[in-house]
N, C-alpha and C. Protein backbone atom coordinates (compact mmCIF):
# COMPACT_ATOMS: atom_id res chain seq x y z
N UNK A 1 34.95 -38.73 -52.36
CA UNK A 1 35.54 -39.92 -52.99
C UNK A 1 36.30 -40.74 -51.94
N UNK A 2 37.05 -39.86 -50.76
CA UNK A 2 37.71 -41.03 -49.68
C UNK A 2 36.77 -41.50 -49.20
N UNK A 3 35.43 -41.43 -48.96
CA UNK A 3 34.43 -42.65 -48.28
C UNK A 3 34.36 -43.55 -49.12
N UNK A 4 34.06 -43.25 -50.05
CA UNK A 4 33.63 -44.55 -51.33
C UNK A 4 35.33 -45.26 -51.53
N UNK A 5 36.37 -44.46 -51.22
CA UNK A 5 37.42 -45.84 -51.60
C UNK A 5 37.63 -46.35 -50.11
N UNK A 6 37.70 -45.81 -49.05
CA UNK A 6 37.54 -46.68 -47.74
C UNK A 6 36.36 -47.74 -47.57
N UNK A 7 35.12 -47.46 -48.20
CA UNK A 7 33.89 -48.54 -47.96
C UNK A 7 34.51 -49.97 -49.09
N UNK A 8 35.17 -49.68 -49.72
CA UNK A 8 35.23 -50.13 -51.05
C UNK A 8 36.50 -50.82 -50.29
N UNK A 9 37.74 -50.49 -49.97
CA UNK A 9 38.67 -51.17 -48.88
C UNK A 9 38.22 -51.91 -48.37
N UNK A 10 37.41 -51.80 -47.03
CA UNK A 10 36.92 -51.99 -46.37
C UNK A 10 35.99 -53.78 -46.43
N UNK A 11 35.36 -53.32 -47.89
CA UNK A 11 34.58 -54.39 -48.40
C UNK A 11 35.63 -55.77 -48.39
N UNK A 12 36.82 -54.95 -49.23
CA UNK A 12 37.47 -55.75 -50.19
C UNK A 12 38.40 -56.45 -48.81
N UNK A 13 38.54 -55.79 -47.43
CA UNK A 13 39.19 -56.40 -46.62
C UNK A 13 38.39 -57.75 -45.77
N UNK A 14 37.46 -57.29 -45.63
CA UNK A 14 35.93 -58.47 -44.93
C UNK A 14 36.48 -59.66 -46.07
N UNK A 15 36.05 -59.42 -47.47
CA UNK A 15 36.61 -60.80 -48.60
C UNK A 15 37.81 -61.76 -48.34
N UNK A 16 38.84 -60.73 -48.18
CA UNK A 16 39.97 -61.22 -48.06
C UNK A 16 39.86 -62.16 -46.81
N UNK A 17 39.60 -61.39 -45.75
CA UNK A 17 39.11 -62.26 -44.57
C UNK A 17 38.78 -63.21 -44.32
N UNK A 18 37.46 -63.49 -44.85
CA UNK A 18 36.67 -64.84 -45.32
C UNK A 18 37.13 -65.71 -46.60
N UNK A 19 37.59 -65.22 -47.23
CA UNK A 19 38.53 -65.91 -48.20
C UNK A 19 39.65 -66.73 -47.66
N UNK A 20 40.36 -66.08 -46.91
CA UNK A 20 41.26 -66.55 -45.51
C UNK A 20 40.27 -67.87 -45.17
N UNK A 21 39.88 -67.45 -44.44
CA UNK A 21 38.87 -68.50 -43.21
C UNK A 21 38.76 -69.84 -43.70
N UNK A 22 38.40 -69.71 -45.13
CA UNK A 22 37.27 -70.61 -46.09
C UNK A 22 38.72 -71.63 -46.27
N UNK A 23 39.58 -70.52 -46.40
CA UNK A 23 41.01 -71.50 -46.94
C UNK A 23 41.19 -72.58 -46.04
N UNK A 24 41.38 -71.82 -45.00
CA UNK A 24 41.98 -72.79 -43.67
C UNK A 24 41.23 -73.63 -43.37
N UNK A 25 39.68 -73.14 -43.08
CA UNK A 25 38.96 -74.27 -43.03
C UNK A 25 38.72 -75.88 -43.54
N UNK A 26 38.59 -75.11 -45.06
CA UNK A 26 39.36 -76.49 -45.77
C UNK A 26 40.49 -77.17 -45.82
N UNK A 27 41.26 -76.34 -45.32
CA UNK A 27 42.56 -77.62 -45.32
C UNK A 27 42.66 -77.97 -44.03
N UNK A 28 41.77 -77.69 -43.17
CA UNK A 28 42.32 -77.95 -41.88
C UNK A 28 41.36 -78.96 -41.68
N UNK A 29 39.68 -79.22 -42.39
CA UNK A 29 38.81 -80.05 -42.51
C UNK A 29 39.50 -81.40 -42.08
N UNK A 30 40.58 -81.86 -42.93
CA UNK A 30 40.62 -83.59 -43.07
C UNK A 30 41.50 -83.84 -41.70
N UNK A 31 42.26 -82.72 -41.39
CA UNK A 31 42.67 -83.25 -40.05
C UNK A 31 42.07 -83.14 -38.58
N UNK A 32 40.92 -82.02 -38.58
CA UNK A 32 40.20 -81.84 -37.47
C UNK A 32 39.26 -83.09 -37.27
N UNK A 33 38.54 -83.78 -38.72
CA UNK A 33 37.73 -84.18 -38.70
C UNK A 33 38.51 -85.74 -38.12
N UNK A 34 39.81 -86.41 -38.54
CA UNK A 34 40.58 -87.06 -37.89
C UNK A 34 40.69 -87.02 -36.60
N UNK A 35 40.73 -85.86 -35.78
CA UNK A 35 41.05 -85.67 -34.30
C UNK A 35 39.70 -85.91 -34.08
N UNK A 36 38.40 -85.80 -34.46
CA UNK A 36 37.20 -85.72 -33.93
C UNK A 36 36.97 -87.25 -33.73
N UNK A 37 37.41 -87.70 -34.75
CA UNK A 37 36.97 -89.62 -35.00
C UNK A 37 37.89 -90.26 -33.92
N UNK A 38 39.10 -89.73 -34.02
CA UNK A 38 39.89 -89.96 -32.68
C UNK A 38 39.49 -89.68 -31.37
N UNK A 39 38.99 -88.92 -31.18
CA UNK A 39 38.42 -88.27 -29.69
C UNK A 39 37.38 -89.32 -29.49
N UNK A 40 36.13 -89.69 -30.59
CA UNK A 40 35.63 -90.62 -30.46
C UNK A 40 35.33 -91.89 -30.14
N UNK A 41 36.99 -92.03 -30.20
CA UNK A 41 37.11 -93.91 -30.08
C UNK A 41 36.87 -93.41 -28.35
């Protein structure tokens, strides 16, 4: 049973992770994409 609740952790930590990522990504979207249009001029 400790493999199956560590794989199962494990899973649930990768989610959290990318759940993370997805967050930041999006909020960080409208201002990166600002610095990009800026870099542009």
């Amino acid at each position: 049973t400790y493999v199956a609740e560590s794989g199962a952790r494990s899973v649930i930590g990768l989610i959290a992770i990318f759940f993370a990522l997805a967050v930041m990504v999006v909020a960080l979207e409208p201002t990166l994409r600002q610095n990009l249009l800026n870099l542009g001029k």
